[in-house]
Protein backbone atom coordinates (compact mmCIF):
# COMPACT_ATOMS: atom_id res chain seq x y z
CA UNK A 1 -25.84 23.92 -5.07
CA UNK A 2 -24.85 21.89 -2.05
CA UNK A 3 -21.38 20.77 -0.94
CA UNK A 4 -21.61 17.08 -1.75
CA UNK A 5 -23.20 17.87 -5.29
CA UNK A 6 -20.66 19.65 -6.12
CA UNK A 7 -17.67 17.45 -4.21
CA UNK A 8 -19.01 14.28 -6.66
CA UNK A 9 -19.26 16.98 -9.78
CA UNK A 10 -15.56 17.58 -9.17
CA UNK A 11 -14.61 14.50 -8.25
CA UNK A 12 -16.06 13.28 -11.98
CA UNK A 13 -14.45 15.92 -13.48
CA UNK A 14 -10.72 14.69 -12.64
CA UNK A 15 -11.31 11.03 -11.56
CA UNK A 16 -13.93 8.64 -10.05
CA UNK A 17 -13.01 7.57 -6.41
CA UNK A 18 -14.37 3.61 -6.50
CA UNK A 19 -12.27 2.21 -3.37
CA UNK A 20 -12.47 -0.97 -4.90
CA UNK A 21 -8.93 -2.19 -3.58
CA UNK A 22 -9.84 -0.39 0.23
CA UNK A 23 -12.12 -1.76 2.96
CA UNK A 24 -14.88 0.28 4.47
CA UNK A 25 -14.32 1.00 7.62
CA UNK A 26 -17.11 1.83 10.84
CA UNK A 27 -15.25 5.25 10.47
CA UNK A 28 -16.09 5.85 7.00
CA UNK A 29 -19.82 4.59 7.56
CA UNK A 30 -20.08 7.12 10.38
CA UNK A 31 -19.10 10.15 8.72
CA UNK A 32 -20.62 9.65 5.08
CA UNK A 33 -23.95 9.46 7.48
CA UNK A 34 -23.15 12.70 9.45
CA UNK A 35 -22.29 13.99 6.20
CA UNK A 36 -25.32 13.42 4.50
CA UNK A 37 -27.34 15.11 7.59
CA UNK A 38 -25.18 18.21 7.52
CA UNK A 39 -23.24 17.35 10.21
CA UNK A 40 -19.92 17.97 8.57
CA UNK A 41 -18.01 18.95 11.84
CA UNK A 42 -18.96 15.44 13.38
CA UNK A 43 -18.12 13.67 9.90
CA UNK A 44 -14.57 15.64 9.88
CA UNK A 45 -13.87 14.26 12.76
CA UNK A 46 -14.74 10.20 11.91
CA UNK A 47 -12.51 10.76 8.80
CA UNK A 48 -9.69 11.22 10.89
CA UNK A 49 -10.31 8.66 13.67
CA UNK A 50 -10.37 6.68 10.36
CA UNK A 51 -7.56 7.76 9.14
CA UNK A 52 -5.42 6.73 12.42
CA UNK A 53 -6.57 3.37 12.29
CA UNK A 54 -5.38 2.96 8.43
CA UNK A 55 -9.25 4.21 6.90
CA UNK A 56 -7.76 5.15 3.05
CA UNK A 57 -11.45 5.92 1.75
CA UNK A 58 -11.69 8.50 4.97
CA UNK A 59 -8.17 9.53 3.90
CA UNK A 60 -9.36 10.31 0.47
CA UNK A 61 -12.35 11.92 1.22
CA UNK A 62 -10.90 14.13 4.12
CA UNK A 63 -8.64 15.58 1.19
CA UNK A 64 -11.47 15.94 -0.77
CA UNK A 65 -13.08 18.05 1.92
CA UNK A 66 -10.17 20.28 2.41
CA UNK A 67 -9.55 20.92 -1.23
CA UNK A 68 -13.25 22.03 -0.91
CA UNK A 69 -13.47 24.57 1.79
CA UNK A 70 -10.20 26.11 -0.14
CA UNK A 71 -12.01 26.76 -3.06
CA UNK A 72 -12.48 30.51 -3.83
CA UNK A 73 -16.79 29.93 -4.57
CA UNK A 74 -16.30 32.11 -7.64
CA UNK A 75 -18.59 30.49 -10.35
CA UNK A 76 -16.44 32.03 -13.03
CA UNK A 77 -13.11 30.19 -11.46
CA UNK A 78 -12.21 26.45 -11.39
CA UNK A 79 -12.34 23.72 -8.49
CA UNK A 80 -8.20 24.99 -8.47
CA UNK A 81 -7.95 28.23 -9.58
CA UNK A 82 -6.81 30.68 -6.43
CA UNK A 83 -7.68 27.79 -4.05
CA UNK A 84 -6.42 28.56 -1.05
CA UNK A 85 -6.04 24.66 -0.12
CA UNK A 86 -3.76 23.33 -2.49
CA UNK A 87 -0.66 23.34 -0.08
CA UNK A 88 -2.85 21.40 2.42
CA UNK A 89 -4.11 19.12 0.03
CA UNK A 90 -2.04 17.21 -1.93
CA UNK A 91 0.00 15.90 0.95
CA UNK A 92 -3.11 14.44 2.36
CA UNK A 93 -3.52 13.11 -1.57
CA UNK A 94 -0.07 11.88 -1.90
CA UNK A 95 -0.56 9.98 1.80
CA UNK A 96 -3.20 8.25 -0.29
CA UNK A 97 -0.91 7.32 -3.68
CA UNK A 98 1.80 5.94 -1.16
CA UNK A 99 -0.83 3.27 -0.14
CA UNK A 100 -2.03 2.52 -3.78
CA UNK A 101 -5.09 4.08 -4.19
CA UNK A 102 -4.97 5.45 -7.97
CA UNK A 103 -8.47 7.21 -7.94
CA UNK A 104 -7.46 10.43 -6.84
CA UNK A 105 -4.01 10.55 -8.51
CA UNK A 106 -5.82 13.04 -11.56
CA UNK A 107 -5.52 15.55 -8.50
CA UNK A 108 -1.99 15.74 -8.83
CA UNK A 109 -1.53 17.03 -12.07
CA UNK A 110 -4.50 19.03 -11.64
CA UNK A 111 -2.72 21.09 -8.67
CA UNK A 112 0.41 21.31 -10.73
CA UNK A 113 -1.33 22.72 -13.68
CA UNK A 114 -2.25 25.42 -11.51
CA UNK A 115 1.02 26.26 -10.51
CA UNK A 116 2.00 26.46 -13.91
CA UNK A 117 -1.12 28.68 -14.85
CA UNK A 118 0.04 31.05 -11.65
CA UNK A 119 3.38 31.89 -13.16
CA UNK A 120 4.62 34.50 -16.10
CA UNK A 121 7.70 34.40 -18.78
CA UNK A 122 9.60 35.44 -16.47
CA UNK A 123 9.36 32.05 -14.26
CA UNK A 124 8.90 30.74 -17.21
CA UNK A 125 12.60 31.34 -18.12
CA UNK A 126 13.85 30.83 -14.31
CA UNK A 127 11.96 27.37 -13.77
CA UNK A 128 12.70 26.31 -17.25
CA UNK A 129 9.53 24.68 -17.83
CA UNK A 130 6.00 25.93 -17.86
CA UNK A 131 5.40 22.19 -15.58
CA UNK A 132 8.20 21.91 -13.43
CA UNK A 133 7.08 18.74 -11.91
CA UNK A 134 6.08 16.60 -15.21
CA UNK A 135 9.09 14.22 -13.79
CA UNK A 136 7.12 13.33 -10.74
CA UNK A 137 3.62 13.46 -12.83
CA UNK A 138 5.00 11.31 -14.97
CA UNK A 139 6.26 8.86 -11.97
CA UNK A 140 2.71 8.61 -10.60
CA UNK A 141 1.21 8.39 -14.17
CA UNK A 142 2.96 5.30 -15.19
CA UNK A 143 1.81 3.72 -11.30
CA UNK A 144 -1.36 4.52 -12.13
CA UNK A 145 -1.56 2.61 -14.82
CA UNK A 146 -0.11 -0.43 -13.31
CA UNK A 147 -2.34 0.13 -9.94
CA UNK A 148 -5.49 0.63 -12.09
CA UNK A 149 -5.02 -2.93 -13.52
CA UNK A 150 -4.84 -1.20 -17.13
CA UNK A 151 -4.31 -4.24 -20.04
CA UNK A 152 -1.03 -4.54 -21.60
CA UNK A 153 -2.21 -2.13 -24.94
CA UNK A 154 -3.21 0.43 -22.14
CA UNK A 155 -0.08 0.67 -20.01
CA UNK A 156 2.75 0.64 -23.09
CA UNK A 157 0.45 3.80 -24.50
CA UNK A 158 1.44 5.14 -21.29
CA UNK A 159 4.96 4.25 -21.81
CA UNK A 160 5.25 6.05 -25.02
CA UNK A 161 3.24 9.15 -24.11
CA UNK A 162 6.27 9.83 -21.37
CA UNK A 163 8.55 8.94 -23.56
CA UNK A 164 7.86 11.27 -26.47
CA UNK A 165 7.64 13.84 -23.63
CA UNK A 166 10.96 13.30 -22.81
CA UNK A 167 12.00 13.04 -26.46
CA UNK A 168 10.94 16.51 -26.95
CA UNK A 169 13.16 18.04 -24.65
CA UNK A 170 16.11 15.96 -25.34
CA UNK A 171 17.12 18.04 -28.07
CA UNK A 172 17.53 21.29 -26.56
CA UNK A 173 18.78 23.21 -23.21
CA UNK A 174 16.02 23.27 -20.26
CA UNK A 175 16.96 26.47 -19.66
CA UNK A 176 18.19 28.66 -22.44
CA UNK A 177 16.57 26.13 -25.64
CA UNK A 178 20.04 25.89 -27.35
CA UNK A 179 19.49 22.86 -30.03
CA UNK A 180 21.80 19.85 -30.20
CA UNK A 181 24.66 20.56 -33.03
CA UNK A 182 27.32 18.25 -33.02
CA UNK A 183 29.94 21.12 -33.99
CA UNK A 184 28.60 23.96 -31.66
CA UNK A 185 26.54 22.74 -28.41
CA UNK A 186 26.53 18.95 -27.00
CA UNK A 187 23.85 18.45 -24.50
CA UNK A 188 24.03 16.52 -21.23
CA UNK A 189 20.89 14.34 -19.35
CA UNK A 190 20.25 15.11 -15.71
CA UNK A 191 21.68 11.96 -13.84
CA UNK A 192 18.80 12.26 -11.24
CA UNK A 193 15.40 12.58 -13.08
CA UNK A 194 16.93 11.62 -17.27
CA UNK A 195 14.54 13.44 -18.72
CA UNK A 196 15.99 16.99 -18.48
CA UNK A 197 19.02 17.97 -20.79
CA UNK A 198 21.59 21.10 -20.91
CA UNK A 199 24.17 23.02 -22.44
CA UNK A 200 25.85 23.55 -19.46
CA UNK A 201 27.03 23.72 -15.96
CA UNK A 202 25.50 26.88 -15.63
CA UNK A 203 22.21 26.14 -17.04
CA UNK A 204 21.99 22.99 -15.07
CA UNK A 205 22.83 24.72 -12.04
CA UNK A 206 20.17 27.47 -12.92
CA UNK A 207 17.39 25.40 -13.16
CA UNK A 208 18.52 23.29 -9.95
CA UNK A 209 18.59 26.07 -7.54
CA UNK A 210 16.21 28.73 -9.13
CA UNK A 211 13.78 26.45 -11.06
CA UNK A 212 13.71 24.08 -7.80
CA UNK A 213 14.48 21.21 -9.76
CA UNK A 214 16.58 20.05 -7.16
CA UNK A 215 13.39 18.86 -4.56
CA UNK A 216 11.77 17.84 -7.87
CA UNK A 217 14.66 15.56 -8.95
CA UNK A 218 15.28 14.43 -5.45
CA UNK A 219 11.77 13.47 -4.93
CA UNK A 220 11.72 11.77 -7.89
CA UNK A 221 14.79 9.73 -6.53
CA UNK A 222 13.12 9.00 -3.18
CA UNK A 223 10.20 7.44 -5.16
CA UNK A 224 12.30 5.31 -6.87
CA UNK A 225 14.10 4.28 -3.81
CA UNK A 226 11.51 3.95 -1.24
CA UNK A 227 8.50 3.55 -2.96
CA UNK A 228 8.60 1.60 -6.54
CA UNK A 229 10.12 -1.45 -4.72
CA UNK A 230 7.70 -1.51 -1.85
CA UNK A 231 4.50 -0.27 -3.85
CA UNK A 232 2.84 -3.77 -4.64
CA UNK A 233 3.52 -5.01 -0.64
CA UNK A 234 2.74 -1.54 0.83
CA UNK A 235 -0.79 -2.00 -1.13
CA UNK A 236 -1.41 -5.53 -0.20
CA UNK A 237 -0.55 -5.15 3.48
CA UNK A 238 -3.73 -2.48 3.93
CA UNK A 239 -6.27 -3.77 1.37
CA UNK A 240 -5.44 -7.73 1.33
CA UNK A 241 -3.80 -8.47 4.73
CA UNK A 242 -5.63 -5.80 7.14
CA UNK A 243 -1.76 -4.77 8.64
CA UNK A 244 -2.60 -1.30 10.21
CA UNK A 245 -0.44 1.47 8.42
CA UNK A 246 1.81 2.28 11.46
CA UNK A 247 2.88 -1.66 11.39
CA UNK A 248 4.33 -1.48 8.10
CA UNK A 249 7.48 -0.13 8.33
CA UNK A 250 8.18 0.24 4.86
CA UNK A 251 5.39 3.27 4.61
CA UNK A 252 6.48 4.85 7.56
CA UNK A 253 10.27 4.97 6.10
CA UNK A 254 8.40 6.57 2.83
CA UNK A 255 6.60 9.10 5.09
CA UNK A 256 9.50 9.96 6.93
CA UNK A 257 11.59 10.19 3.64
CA UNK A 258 9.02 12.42 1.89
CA UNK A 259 8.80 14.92 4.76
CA UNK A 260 5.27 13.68 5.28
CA UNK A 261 5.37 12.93 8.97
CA UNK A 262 7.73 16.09 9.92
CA UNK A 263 6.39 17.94 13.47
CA UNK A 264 4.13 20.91 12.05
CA UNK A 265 6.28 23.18 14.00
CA UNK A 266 8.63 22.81 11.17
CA UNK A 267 6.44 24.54 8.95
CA UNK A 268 4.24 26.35 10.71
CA UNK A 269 5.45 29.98 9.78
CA UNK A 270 4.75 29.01 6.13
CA UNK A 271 0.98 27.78 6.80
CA UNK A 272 0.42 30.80 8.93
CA UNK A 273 1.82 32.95 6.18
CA UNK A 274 -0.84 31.24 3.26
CA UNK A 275 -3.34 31.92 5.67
CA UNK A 276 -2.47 35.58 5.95
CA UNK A 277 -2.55 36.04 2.35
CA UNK A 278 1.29 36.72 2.31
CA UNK A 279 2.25 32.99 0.51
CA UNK A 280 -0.11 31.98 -2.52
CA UNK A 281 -1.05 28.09 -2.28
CA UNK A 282 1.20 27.43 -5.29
CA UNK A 283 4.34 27.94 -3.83
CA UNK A 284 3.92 25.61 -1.53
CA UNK A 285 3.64 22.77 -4.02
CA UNK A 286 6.94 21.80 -5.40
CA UNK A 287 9.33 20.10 -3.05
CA UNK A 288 12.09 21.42 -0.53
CA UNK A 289 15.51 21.40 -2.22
CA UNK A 290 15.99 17.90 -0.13
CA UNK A 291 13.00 16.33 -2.09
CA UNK A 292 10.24 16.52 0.79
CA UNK A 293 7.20 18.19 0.91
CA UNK A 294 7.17 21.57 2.30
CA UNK A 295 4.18 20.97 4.22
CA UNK A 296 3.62 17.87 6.07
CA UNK A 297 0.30 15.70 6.29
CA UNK A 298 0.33 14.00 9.80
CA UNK A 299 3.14 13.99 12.30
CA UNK A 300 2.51 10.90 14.22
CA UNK A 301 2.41 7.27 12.21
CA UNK A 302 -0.64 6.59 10.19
């Protein structure tokens, strides 16, 4: 089966890239032709001419393309399982979500899942949840739903899906699952994130240092900050007002705050270790202990 056969069978399998709120650019024209030839070296390179002058359908599909050429080809493994990708492509995803295209945001919980699928009991009791990130899934689930245009009925079901979530683990320790008893253990809500709770100091501090909630929670925090205010304008100044990406200085303080536009130098010992073998793709996923990404998409403004 061909490459783009199998790019749209995935693609339908997690979500259904439209573009509707993104122009097409010449860029994009260029390389879906170049594509469609075979020419996929030529086509790799339009995407990212289009993705310096502000192209989000070439940004999407130049993800797309690299989540590809990490997958493992094993018929009897998943688009996800073992890729060798996944650090590479969901900052080139989340570049997208920043700028308010929703299609692709399915990938996010998709690479997620696979970290949790790559990790044992024992992680299990040192992250203190099977889905370490739900906080920030949850975060993009909820803008989804707004970005999507979903009716009223559709975005409060979203509202009280994450809030059962959290409801479930607001009676018992993230860490060591000690219930709520008013005589023996009170529990107390993360400040950062509110949706995890513990029995102690200790078990908070546990699961912020070993279970990396810290980047997680910090993240989260950045979002909130930099992003849920600016989200609607962000959106409007590509797809409505034509602004070009690196004029809108609101994205490029979100870049900079999510580690997206640090110098590749930065990281380069860990993307030469995945590469080696020596770093599986999943533990490159959650977030540095200061909330960014630990591997950047693009160093110069986009």
């Amino acid at each position: 089966m061909g490459k783009t056969s199998k790019a749209n069978r995935m693609k339908a399998t997690v979500a259904t890239p439209e573009y509707e709120n993104f122009p097409e650019s010449r860029f994009f024209k260029k390389a879906e032709r170049f594509w469609t030839r075979g020419n996929h070296s030529k086509a790799n390179k339009k995407y990212l001419q289009g993705i310096e002058h502000g192209c989000v359908r070439c940004m999407s599909e130049y993800a797309w393309k690299v989540l590809y050429d990490g997958d493992p080809k094993d018929p009897e493994k998943t688009w996800f399982e073992d890729n060798k990708h996944l650090h590479l492509a969901l900052p080139l995803f989340l570049e997208g979500f920043i700028r308010g295209n929703p299609d692709d945001l399915g990938v996010f919980d998709a690479i997620h899942d696979e970290h949790e699928r790559c990790h044992d009991e024992e992680d299990y009791s040192r992250f203190g949840d099977w889905h370490p990130a739900k906080p920030l899934c949850h975060y993009w689930k909820k803008h989804e739903s707004k970005m999507e245009n979903d009716d009223q009925e559709d975005r409060l079901q979203v509202k009280k899906d994450c809030k059962a979530t959290k409801k479930r683990r607001s009676n018992h320790c993230a860490v060591c699952k000690k219930e709520d008893d008013p005589e023996t253990v009170t529990l107390s809500k993360c400040d950062g994130c509110h949706f995890y709770f513990y029995c102690s100091k200790e078990c908070q501090k546990k699961m912020w240092v070993d279970g990396q909630h810290a980047g997680v929670c910090l993240q989260l925090r950045i979002l909130q900050k930099y992003h849920k205010p600016f989200a609607e304008k962000i959106w409007e100044d590509i797809a409505v007002r034509g602004i070009a990406p690196r004029d809108i200085p609101e994205l490029q303080e979100l870049r900079q705050r999510l580690g997206l536009s640090r110098p590749q130098a930065d990281y380069q010992n860990l993307l030469d270790a995945a590469k080696a073998g020596h770093l599986h793709s999943t533990e490159l996923i959650l977030p540095r202990k200061d909330g960014t990404v630990q591997i950047g998409s693009f160093p110069r403004p986009i």
